[in-house]
Protein backbone atom coordinates (compact mmCIF):
# COMPACT_ATOMS: atom_id res chain seq x y z
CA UNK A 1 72.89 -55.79 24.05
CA UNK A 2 70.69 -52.74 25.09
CA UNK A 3 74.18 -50.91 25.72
CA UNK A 4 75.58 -51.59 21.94
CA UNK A 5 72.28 -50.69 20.15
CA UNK A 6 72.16 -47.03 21.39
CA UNK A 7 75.29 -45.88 20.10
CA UNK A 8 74.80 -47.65 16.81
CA UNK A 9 71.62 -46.09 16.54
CA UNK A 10 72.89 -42.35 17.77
CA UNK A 11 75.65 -42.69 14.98
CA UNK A 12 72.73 -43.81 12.02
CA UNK A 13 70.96 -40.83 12.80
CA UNK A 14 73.76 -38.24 13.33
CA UNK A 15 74.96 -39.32 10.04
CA UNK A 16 71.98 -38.82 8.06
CA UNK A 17 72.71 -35.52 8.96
CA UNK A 18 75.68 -35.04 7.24
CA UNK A 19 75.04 -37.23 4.16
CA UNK A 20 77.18 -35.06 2.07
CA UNK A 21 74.37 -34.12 -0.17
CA UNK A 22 75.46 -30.95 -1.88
CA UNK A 23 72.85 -29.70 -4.13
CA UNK A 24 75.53 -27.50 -6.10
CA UNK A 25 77.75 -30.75 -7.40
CA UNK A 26 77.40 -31.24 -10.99
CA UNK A 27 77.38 -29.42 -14.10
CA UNK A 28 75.64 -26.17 -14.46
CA UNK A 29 74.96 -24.20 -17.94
CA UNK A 30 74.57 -20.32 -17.66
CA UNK A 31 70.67 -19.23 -18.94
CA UNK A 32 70.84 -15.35 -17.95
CA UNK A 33 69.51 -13.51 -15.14
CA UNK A 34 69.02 -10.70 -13.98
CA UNK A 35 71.34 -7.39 -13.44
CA UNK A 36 70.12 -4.23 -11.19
CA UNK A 37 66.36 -5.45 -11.96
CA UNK A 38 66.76 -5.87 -15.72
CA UNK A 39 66.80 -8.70 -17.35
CA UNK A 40 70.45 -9.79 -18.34
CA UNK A 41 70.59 -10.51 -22.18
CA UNK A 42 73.96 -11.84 -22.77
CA UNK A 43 72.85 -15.23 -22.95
CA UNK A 44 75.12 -16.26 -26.38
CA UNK A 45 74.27 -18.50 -28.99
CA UNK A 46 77.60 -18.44 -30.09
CA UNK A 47 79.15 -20.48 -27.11
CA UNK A 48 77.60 -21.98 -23.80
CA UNK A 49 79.07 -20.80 -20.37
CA UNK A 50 79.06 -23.61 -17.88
CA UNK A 51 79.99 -24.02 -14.43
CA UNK A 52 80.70 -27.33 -12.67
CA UNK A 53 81.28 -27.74 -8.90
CA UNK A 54 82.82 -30.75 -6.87
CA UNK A 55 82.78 -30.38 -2.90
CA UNK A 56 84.91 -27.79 -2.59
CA UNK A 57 86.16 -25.85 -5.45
CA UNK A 58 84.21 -24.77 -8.84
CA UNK A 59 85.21 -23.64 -12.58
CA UNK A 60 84.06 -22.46 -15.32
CA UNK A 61 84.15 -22.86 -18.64
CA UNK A 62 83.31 -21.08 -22.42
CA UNK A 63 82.18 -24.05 -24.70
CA UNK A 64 82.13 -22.75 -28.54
CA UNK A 65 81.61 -25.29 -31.36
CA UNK A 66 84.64 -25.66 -33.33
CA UNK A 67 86.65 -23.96 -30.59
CA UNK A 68 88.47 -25.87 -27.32
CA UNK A 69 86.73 -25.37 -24.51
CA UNK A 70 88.61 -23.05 -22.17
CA UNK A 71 88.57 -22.32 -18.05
CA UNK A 72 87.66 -18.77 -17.51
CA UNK A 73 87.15 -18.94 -13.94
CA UNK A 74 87.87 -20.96 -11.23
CA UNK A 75 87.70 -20.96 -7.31
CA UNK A 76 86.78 -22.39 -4.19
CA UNK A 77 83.50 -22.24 -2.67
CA UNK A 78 81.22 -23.04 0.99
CA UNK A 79 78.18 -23.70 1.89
CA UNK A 80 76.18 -22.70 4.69
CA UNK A 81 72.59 -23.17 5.02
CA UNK A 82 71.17 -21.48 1.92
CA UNK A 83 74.38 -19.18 1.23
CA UNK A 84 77.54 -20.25 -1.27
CA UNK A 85 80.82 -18.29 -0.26
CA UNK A 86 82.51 -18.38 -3.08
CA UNK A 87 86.22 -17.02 -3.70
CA UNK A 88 88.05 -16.86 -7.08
CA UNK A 89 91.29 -17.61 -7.72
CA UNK A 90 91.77 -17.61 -11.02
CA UNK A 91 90.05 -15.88 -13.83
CA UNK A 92 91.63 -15.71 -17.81
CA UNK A 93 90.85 -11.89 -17.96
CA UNK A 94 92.22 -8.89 -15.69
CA UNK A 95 89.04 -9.25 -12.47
CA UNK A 96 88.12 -7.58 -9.42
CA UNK A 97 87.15 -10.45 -7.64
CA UNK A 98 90.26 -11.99 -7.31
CA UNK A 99 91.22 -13.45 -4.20
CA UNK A 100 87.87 -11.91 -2.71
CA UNK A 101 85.10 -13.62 -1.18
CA UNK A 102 81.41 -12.87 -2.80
CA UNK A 103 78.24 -14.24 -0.83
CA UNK A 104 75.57 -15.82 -2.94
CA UNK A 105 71.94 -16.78 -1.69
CA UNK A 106 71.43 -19.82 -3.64
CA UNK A 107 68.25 -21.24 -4.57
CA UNK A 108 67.95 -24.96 -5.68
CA UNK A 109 64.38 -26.30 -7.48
CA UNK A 110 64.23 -29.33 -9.76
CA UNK A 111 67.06 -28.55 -11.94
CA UNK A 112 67.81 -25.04 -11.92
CA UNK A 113 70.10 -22.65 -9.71
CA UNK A 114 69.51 -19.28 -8.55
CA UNK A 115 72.77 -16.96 -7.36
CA UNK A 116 71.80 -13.85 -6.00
CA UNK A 117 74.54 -11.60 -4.71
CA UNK A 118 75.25 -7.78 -4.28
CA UNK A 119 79.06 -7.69 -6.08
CA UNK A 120 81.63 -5.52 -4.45
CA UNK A 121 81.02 -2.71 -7.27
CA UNK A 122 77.06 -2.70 -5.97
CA UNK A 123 75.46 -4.62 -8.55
CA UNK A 124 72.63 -6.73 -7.55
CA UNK A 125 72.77 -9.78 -9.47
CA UNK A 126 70.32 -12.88 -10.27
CA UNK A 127 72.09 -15.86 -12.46
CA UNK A 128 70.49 -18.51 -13.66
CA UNK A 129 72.09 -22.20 -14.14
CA UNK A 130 70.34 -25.18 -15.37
CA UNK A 131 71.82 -28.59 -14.41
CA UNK A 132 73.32 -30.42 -17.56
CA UNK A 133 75.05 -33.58 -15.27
């Protein structure tokens, strides 16, 4: 019996280790940030920019009233530790991140997201996501 209860209790706690928890999974909405230092102000009233992110890919999408919602960018994405990889490969407008690979610190409390990143043009960057679902 002593033999049996080891490796059923070696496996309970290995697993609880990788629970799958992914704090990015859900449905993010875009609430500005920050740009070089300065605050970013293109926060729109107009239409809501959300992102939304299973386990291993993420889009996102303009939502205007009146207007059908549309996918603007789209990719996959990995974490490790407290850094998202994430690489687009598709975006509705001519981009410079295509196909490249941009690394995000990401910062998780209560309900909103931090990215911070240095893009390959040099510009520090700071978004800020609140969690809709």
């Amino acid at each position: 019996m002593k033999k049996t209860i080891f490796p059923f209790l070696m496996i309970v706690v290995l697993c609880s280790f990788m629970n799958g928890n992914n704090p990015l999974q859900g449905v993010w909405e875009y609430r500005g940030g920050l740009v070089n230092g300065k605050v970013d102000d293109s926060v729109s009233k107009a239409y809501k920019l959300q992102r939304t992110y299973d386990g291993l890919h993420y889009q996102a999408l303009v939502i205007e009233k009146g207007a059908k919602s549309f996918v603007y960018e789209k990719g996959d994405y990995k974490l490790i530790a407290d850094t998202c990889f994430e690489t687009q490969t598709y975006c509705s407008q001519p981009s410079k991140l295509l196909g490249k690979t941009v690394k995000y610190i990401y910062i998780v409390s209560k309900d909103t997201l931090k990215l911070q990143a240095t893009l390959p043009n040099g510009n520090l960057i700071e978004d800020h996501w609140v969690k809709v679902r």
